[in-house]
C-alpha atoms as a PDB file:
ATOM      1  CA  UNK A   1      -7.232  17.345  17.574  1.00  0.00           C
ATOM      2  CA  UNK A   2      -4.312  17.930  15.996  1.00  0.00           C
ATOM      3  CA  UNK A   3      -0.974  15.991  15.536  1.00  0.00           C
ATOM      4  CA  UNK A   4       1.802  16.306  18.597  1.00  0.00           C
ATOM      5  CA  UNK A   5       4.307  18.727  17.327  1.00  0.00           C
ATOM      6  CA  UNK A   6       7.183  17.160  19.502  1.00  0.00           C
ATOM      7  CA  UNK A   7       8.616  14.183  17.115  1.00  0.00           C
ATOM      8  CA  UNK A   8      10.973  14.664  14.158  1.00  0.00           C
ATOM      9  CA  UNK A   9      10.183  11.953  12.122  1.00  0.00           C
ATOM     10  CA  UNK A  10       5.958  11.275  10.944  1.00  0.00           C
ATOM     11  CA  UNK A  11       5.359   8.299   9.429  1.00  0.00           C
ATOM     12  CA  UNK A  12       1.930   7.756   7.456  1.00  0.00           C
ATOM     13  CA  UNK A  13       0.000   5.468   5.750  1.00  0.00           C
ATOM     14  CA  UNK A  14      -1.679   6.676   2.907  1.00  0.00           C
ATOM     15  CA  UNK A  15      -5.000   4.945   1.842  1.00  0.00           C
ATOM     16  CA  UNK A  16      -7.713   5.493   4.559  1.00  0.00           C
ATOM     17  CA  UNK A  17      -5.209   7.942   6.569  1.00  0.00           C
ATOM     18  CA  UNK A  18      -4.671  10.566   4.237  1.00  0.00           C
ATOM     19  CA  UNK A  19      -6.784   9.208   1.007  1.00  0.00           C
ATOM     20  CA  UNK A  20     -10.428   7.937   1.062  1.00  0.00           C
ATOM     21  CA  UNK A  21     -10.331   5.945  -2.028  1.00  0.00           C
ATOM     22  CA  UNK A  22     -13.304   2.899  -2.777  1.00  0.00           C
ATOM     23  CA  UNK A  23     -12.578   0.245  -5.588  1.00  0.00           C
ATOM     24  CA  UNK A  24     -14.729  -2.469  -7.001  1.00  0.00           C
ATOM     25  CA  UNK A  25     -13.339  -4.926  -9.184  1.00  0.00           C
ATOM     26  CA  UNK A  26     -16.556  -7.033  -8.986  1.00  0.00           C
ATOM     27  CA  UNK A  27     -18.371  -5.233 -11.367  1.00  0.00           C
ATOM     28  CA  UNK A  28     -18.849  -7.633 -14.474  1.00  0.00           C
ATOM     29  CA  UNK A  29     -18.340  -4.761 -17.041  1.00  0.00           C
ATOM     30  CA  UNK A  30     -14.957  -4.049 -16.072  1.00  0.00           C
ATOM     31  CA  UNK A  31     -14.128  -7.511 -16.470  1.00  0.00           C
ATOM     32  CA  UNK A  32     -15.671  -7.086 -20.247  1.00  0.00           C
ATOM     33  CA  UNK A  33     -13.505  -3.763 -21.243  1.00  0.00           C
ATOM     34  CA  UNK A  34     -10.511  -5.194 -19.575  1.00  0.00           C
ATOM     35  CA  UNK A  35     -11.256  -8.499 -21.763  1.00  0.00           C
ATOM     36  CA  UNK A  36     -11.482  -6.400 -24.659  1.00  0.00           C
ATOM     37  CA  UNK A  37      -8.202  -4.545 -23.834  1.00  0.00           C
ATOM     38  CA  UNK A  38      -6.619  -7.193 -24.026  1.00  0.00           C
ATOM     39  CA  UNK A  39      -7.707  -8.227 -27.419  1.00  0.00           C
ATOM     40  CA  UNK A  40      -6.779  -5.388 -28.784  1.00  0.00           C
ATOM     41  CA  UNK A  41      -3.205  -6.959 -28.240  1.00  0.00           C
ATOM     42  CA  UNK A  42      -4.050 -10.306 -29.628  1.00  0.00           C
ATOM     43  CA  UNK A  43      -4.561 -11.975 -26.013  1.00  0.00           C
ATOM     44  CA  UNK A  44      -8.408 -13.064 -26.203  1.00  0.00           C
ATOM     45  CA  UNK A  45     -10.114 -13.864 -23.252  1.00  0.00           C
ATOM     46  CA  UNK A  46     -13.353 -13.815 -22.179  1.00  0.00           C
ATOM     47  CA  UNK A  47     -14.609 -11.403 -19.152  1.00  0.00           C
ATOM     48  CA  UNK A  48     -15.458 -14.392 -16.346  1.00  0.00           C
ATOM     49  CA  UNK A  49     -12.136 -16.115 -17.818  1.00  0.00           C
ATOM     50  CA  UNK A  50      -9.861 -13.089 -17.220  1.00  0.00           C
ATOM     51  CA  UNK A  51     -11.208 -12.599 -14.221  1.00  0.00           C
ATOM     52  CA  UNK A  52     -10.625 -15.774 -12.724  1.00  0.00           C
ATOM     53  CA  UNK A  53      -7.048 -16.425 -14.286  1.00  0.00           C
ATOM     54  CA  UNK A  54      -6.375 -13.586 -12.661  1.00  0.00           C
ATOM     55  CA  UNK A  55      -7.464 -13.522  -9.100  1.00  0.00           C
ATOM     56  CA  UNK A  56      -5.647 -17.409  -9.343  1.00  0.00           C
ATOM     57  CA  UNK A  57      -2.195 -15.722 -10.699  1.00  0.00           C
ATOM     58  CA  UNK A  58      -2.358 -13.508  -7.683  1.00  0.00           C
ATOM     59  CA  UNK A  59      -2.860 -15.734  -5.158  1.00  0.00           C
ATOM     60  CA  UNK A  60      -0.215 -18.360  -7.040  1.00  0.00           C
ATOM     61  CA  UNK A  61       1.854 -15.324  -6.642  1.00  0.00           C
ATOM     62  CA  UNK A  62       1.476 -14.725  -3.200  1.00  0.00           C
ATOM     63  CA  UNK A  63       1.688 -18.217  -1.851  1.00  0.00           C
ATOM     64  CA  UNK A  64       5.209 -18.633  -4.029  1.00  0.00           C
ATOM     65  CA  UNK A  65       6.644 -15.595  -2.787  1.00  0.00           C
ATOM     66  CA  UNK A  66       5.813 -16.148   0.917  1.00  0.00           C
ATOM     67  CA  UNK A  67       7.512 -19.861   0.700  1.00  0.00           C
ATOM     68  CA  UNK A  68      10.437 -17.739  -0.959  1.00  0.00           C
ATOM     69  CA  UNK A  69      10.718 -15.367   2.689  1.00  0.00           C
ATOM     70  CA  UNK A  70      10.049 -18.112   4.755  1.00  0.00           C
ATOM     71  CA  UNK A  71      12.982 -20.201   3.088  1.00  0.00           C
ATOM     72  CA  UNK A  72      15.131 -16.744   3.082  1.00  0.00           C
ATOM     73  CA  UNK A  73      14.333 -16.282   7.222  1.00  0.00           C
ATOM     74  CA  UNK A  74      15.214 -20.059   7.510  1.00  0.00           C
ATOM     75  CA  UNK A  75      18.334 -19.787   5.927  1.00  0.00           C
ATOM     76  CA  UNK A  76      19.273 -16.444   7.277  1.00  0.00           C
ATOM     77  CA  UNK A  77      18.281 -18.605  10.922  1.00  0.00           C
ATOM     78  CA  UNK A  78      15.576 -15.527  11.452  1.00  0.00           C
ATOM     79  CA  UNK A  79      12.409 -17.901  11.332  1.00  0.00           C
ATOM     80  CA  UNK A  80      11.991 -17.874  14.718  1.00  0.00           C
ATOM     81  CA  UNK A  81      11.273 -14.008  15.271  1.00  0.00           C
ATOM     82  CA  UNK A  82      10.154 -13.418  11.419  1.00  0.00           C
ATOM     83  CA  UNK A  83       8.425 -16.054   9.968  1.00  0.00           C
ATOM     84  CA  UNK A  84       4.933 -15.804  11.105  1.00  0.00           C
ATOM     85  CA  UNK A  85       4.776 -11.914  10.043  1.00  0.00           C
ATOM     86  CA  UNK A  86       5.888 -12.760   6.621  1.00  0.00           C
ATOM     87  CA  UNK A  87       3.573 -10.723   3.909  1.00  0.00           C
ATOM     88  CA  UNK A  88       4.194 -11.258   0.750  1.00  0.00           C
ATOM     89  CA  UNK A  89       3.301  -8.402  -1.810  1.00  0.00           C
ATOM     90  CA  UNK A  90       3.830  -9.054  -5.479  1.00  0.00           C
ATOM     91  CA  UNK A  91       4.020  -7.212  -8.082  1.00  0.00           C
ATOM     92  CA  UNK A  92       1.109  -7.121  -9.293  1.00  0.00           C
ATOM     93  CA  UNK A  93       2.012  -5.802 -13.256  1.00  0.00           C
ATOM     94  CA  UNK A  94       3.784  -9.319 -13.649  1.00  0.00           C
ATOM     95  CA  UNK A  95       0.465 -10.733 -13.128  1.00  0.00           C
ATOM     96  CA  UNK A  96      -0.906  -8.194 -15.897  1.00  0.00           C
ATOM     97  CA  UNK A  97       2.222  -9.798 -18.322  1.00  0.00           C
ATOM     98  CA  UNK A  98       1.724 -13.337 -17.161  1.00  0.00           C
ATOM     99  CA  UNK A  99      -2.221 -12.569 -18.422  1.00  0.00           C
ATOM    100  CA  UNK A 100      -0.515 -11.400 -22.073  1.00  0.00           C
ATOM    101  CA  UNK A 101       2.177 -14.415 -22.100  1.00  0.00           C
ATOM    102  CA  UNK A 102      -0.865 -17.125 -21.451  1.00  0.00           C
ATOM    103  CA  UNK A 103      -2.393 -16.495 -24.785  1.00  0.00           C
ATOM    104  CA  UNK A 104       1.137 -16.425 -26.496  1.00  0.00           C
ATOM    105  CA  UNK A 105       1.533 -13.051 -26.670  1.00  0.00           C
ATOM    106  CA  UNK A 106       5.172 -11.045 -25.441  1.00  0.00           C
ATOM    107  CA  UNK A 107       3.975  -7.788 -24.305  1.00  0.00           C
ATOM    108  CA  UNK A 108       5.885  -5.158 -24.341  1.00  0.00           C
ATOM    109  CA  UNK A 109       7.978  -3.772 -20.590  1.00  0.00           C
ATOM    110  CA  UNK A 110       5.091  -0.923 -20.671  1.00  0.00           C
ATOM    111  CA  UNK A 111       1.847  -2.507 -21.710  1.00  0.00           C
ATOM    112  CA  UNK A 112       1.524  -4.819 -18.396  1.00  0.00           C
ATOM    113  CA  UNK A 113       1.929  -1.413 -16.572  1.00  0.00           C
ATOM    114  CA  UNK A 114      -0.082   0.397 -18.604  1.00  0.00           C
ATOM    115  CA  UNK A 115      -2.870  -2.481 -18.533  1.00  0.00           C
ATOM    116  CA  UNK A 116      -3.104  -2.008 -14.742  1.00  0.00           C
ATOM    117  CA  UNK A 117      -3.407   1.414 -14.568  1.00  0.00           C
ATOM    118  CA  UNK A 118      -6.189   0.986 -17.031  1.00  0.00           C
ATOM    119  CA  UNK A 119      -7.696  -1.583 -14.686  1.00  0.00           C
ATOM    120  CA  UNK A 120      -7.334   0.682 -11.748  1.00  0.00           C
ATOM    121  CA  UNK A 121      -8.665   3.610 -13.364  1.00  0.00           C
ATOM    122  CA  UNK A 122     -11.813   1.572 -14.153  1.00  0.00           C
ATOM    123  CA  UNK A 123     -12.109  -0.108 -11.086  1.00  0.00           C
ATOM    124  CA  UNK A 124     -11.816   3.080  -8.788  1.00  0.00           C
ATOM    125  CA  UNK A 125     -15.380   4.828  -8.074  1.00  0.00           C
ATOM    126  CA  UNK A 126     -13.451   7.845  -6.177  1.00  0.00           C
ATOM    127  CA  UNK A 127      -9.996   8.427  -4.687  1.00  0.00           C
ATOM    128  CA  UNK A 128      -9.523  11.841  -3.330  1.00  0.00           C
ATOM    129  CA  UNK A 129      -8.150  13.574  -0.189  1.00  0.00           C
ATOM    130  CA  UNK A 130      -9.438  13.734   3.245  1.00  0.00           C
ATOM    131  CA  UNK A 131     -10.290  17.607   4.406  1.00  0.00           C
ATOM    132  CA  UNK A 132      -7.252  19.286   5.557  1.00  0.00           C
ATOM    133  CA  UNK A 133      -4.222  16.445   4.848  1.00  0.00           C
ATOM    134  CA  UNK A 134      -2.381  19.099   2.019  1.00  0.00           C
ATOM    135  CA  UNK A 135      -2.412  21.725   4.857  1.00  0.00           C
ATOM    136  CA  UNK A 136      -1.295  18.878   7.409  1.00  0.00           C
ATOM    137  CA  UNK A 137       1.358  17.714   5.584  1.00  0.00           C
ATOM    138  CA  UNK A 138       2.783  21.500   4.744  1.00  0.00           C
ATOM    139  CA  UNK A 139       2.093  22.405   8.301  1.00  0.00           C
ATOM    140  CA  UNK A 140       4.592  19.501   9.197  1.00  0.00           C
ATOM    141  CA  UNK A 141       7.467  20.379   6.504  1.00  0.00           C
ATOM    142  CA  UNK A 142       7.362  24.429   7.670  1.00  0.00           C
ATOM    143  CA  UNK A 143       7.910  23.289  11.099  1.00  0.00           C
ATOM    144  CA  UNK A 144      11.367  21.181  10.271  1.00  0.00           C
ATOM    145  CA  UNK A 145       9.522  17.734  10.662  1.00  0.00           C
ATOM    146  CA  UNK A 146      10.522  14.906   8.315  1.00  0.00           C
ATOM    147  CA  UNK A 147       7.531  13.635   6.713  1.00  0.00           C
ATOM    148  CA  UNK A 148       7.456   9.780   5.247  1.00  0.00           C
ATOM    149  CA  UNK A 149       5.249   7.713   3.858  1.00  0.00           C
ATOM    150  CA  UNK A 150       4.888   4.210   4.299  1.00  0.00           C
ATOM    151  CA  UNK A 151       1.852   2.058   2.443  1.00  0.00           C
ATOM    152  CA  UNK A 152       0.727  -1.427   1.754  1.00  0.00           C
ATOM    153  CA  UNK A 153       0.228  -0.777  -2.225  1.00  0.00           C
ATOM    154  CA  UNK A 154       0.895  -0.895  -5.673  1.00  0.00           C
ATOM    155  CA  UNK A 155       3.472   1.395  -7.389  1.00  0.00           C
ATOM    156  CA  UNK A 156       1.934   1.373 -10.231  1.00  0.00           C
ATOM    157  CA  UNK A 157      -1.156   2.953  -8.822  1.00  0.00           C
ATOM    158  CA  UNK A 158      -0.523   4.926  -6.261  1.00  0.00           C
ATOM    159  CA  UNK A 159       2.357   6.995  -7.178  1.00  0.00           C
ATOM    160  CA  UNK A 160       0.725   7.949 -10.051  1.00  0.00           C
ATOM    161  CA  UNK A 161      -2.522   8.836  -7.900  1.00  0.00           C
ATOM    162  CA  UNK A 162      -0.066  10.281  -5.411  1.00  0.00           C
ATOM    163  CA  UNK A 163       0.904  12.429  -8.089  1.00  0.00           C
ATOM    164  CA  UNK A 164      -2.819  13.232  -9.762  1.00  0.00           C
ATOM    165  CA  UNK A 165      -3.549  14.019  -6.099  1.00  0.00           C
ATOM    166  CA  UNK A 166      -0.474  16.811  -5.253  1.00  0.00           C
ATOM    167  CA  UNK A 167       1.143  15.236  -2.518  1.00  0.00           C
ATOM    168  CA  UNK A 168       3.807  12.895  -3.922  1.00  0.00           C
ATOM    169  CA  UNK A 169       6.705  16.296  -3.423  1.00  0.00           C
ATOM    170  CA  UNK A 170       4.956  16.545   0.163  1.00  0.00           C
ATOM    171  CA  UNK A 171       6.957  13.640   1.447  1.00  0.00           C
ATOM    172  CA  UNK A 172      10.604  13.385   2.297  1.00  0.00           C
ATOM    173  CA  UNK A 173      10.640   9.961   0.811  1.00  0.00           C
ATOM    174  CA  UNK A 174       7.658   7.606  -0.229  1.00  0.00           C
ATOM    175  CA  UNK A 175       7.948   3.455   0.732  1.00  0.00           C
ATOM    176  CA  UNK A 176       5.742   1.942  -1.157  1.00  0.00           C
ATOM    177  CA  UNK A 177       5.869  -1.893  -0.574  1.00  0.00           C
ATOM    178  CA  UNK A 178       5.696  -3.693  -3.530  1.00  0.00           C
ATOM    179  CA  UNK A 179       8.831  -2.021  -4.298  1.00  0.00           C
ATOM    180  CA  UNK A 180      10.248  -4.512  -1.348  1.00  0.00           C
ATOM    181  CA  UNK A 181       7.894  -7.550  -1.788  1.00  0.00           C
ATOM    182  CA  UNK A 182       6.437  -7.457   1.858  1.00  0.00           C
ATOM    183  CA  UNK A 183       4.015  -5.118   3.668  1.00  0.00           C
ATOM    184  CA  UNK A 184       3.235  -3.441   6.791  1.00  0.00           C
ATOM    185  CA  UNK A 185       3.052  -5.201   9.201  1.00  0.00           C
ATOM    186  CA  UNK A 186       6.225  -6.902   8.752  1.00  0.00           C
ATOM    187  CA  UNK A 187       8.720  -4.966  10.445  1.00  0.00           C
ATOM    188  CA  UNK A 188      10.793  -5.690   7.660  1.00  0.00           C
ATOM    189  CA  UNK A 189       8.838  -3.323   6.011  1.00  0.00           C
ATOM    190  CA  UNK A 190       9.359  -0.413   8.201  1.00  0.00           C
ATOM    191  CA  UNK A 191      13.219  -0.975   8.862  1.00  0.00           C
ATOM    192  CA  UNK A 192      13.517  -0.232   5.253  1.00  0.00           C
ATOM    193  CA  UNK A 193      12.453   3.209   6.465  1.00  0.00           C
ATOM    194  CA  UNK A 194      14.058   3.002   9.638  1.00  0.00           C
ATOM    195  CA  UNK A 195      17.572   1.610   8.434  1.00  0.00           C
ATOM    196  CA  UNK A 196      17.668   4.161   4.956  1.00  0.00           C
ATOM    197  CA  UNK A 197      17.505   7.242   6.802  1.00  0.00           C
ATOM    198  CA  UNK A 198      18.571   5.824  10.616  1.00  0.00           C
ATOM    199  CA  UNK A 199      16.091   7.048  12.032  1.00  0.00           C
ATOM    200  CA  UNK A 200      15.685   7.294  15.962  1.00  0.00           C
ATOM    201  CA  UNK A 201      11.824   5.180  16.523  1.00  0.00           C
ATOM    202  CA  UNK A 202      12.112   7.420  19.739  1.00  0.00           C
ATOM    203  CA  UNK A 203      11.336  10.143  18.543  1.00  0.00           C
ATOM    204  CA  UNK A 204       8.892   8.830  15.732  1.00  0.00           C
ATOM    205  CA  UNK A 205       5.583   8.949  15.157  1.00  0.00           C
ATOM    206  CA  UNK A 206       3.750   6.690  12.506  1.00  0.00           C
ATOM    207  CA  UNK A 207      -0.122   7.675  11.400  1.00  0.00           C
ATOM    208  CA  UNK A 208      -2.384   5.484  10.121  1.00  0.00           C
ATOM    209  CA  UNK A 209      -5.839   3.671  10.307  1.00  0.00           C
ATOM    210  CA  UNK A 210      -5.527   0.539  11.024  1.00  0.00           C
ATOM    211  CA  UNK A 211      -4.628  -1.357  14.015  1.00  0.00           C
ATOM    212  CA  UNK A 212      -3.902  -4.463  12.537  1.00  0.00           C
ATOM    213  CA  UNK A 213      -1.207  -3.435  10.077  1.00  0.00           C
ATOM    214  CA  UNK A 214      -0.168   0.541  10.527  1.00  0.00           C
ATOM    215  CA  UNK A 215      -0.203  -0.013  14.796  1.00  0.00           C
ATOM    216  CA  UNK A 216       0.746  -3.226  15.297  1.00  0.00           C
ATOM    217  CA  UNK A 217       3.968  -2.708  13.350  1.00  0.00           C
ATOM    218  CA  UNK A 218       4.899   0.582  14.479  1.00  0.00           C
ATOM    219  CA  UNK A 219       4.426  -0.528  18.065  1.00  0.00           C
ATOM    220  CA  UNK A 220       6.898  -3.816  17.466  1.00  0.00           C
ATOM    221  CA  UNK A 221       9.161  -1.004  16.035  1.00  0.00           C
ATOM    222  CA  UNK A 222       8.881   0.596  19.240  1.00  0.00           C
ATOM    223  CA  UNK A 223       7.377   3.596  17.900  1.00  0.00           C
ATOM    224  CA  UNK A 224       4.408   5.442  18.954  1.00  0.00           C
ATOM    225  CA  UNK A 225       1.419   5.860  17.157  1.00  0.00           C
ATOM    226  CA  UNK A 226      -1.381   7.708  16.278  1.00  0.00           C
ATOM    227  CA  UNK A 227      -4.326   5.851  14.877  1.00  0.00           C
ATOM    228  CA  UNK A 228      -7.494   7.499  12.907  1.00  0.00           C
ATOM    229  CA  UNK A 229     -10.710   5.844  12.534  1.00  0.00           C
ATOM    230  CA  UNK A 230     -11.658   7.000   9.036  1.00  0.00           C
ATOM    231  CA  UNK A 231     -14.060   5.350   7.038  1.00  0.00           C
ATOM    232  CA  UNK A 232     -11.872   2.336   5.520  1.00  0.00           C
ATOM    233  CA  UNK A 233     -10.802   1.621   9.053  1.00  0.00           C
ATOM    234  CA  UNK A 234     -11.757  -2.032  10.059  1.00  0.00           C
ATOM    235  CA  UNK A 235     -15.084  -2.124  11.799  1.00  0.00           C
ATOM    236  CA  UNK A 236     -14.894  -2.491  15.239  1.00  0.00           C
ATOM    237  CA  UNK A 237     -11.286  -1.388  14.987  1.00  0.00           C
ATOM    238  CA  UNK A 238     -10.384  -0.104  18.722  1.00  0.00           C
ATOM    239  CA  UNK A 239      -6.444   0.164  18.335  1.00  0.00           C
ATOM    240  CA  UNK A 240      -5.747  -0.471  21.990  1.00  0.00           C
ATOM    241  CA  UNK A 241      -1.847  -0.135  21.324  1.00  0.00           C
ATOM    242  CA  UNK A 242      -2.452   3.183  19.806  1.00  0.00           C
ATOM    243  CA  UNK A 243      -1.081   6.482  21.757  1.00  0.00           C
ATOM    244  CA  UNK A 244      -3.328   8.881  20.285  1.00  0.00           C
ATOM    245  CA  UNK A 245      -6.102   8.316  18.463  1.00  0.00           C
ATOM    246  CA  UNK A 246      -8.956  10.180  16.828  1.00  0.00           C
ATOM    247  CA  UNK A 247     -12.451   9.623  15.368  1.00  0.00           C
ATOM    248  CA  UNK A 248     -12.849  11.130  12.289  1.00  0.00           C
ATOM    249  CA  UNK A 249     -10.980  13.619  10.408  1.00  0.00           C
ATOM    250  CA  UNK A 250     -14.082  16.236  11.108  1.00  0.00           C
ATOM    251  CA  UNK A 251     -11.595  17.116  14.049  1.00  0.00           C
ATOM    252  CA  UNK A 252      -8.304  17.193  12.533  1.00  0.00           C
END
């Protein structure tokens, strides 16, 4: 099954959609060299103490910046249709400095930046494309299509694995969302698309793998959708809402 040719405008998620990627930042050792990366710059910590401080700055972070939206949509009198699909997304190298600027060190703009990527890097096990997505994507461009990307995730990472991976020039523009502070499935999220390009949801189609956040959305944006059931998909994931949807990329 391939995608419907008849749109203008394909939207897609990236990780589980068009990347199979797996991470594990449980792994003790990682926790160690990360520890010891950050000695290196005169901020000493130990592994289990680095790790902690920083799964608590993240969810600090989070909690603060979704009482900042929710204040926002109150103010702007939009709490009644926006509140409750407020999600937050930080930015997650200004945890990385507020690790440096606990143990009295001023890091550099770069080295929070750089000390994620070196987390990511060490964390990742794989992240690769699915079979057939360069080929997709080209097929897509040669016919006139616009071609967008819209994913829940870090800048820091994934435009530089975007990049590592050959697809980044593939896209007509790439939304990632920590660049706006809120994710998919906010709507707000995808009228940054929308609004930036006015785009015509009628004749758009959004891709992605999970029916939660990639459907869900698209569907409140009045879009139709076309859901894949990869292997990061949420188990028992049936995407009701979807339009199309298909099992496995085996068949794309």
């Amino acid at each position: 099954m391939k995608l419907p040719l008849t749109y203008d405008n394909y939207i897609f998620d990236l990780y589980g959609t068009l990347v199979d990627i797996h991470t594990d930042e449980s792994d003790t050792a990682i926790w160690e060299k990360l520890a010891m990366f950050y000695g290196y710059y005169g901020a000493l910590y130990e592994a289990k103490e680095l790790k902690e401080r920083y799964e608590t700055l993240v969810k600090s972070s989070e909690a603060e910046l979704k009482k900042k939206i929710e204040k926002s949509d109150a103010d702007a009198r939009f709490a009644i249709s926006y509140a409750h699909e407020a999600s937050p997304e930080i930015h997650i190298e200004d945890v990385f400095e507020k690790l440096y600027e606990e143990k009295g060190v001023n890091p550099t703009k770069e080295l929070p930046v750089h000390t994620g990527q070196f987390f990511r890097v060490m964390s990742t096990e794989y992240v690769k494309l699915y079979p057939g997505t360069k080929e997709m994507l080209k097929e897509l461009k040669n016919a006139g299509k616009n071609v967008y990307l819209l994913s829940n995730a870090q800048r820091i990472f994934t435009a530089y694995e975007m990049r590592r991976l050959d697809i980044f020039d593939l896209f007509d523009d790439v939304f990632i969302s920590s660049d706006y502070n809120t994710k998919k499935p906010d709507i707000r999220f995808y009228k940054e698309l929308i609004n930036k390009y006015d785009i015509d949801v009628s004749k758009s189609l959004f891709i992605g793998n999970d029916s939660t956040t990639d459907i869900k959305g698209a569907k409140e944006c009045r879009m139709d959708a076309f859901y894949v059931k990869s292997n990061i998909s949420p188990k028992d994931d049936m995407a009701h809402d979807a339009d199309y949807i298909i099992d496995n990329f085996t068949n794309w």
